[in-house]
C-alpha atoms as a PDB file:
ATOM      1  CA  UNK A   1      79.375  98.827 123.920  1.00  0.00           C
ATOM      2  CA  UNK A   2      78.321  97.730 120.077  1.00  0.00           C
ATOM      3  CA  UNK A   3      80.052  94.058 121.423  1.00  0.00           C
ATOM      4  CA  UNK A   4      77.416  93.586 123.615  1.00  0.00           C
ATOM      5  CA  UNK A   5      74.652  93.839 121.604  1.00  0.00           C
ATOM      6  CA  UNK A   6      76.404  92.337 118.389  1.00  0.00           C
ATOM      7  CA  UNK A   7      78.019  89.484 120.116  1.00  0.00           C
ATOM      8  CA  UNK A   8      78.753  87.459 116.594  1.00  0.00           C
ATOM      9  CA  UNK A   9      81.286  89.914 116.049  1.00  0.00           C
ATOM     10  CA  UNK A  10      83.341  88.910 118.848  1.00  0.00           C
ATOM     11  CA  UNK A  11      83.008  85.600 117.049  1.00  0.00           C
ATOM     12  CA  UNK A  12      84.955  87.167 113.269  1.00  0.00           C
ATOM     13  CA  UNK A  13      88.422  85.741 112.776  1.00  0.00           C
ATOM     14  CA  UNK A  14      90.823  89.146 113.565  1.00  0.00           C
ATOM     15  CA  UNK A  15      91.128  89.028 109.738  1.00  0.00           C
ATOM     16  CA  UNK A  16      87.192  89.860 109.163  1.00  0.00           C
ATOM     17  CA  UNK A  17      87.095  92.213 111.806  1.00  0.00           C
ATOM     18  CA  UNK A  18      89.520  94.038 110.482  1.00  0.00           C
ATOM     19  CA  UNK A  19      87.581  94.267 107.166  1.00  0.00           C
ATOM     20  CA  UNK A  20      84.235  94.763 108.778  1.00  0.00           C
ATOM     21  CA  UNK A  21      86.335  97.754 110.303  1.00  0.00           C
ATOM     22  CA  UNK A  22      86.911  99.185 106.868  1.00  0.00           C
ATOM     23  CA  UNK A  23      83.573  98.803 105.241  1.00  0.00           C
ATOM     24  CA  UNK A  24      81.973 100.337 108.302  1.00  0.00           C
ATOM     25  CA  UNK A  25      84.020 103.527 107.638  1.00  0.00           C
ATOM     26  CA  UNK A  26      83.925 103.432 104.089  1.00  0.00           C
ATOM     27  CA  UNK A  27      79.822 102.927 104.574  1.00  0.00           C
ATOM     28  CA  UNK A  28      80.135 106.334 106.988  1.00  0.00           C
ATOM     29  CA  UNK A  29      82.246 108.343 104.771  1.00  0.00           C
ATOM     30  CA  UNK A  30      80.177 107.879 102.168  1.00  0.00           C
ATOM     31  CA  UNK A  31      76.867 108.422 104.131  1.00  0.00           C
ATOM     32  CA  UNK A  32      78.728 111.414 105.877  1.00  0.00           C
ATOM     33  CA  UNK A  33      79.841 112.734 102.784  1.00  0.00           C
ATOM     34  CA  UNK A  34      82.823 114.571 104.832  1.00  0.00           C
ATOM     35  CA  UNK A  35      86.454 113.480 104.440  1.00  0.00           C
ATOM     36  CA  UNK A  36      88.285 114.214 106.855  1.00  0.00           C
ATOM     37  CA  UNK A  37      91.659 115.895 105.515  1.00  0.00           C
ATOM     38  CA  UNK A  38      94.829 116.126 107.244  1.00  0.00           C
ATOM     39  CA  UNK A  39      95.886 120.451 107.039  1.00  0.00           C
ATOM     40  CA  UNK A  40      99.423 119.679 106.014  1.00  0.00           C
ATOM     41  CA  UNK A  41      97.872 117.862 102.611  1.00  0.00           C
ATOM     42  CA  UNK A  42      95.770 120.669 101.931  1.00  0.00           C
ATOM     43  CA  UNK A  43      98.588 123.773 102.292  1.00  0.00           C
ATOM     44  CA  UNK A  44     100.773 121.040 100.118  1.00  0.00           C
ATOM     45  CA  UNK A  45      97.730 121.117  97.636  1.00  0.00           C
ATOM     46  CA  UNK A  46      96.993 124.706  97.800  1.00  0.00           C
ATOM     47  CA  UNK A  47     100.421 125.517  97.359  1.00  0.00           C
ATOM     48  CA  UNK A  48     100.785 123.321  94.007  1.00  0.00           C
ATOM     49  CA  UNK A  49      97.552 124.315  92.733  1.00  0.00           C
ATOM     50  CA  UNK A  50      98.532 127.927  93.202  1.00  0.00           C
ATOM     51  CA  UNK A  51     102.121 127.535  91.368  1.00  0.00           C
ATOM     52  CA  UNK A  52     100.082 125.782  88.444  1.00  0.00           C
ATOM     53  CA  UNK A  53      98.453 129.060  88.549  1.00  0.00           C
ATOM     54  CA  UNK A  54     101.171 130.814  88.077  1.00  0.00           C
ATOM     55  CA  UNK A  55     102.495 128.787  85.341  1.00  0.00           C
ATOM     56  CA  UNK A  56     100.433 126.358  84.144  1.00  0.00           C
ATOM     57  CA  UNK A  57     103.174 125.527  81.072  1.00  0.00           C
ATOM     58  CA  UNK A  58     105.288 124.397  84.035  1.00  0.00           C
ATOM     59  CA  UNK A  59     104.554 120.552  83.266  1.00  0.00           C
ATOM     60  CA  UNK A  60     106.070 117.268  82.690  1.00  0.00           C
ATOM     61  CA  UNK A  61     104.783 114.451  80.714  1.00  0.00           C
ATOM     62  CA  UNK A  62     104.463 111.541  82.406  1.00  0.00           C
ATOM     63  CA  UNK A  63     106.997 109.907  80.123  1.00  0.00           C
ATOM     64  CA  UNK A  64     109.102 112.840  81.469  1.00  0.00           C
ATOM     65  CA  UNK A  65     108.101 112.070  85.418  1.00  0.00           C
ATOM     66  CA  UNK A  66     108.969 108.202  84.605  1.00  0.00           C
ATOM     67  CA  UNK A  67     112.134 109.249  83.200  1.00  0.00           C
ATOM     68  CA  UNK A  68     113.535 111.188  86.268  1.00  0.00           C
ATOM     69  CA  UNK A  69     112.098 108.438  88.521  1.00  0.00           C
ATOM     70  CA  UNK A  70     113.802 105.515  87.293  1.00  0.00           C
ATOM     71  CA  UNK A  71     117.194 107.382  86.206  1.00  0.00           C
ATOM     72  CA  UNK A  72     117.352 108.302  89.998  1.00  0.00           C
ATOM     73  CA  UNK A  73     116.860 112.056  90.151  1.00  0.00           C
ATOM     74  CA  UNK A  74     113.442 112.042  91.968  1.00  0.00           C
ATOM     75  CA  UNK A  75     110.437 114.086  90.539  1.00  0.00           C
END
């Protein structure tokens, strides 16, 4: 186990390991240069890039988007 031979983490307040956590992943995404992707995200994305596609007039300013957020109707 990576404990056992780093034994100073053991000694990180659970706040530092928890950030030691993240910069370890961030430092292996970016050496791995994968991202990992969950399926349902990309069919969402496929699907919205494809009706863009379609229709790329179909658009809303963001003024617009703000608009129907804050007067309650969703986007």
């Amino acid at each position: 186990m990576i404990l056992e031979t780093l034994p100073a983490v053991r000694l990180l307040s659970p706040r530092d390991k928890r950030q030691l956590a993240e910069e370890l992943l961030d430092s292996a995404d970016a050496e791995d240069g994968e991202v990992v992707v969950d399926a349902a995200i990309m069919e969402l994305l496929d699907r919205r890039l494809a009706a863009h596609a379609a229709n790329p007039q179909a658009v809303s300013t963001w003024e617009e988007v703000q608009s129907r957020v804050f007067s309650g109707r969703g986007a």
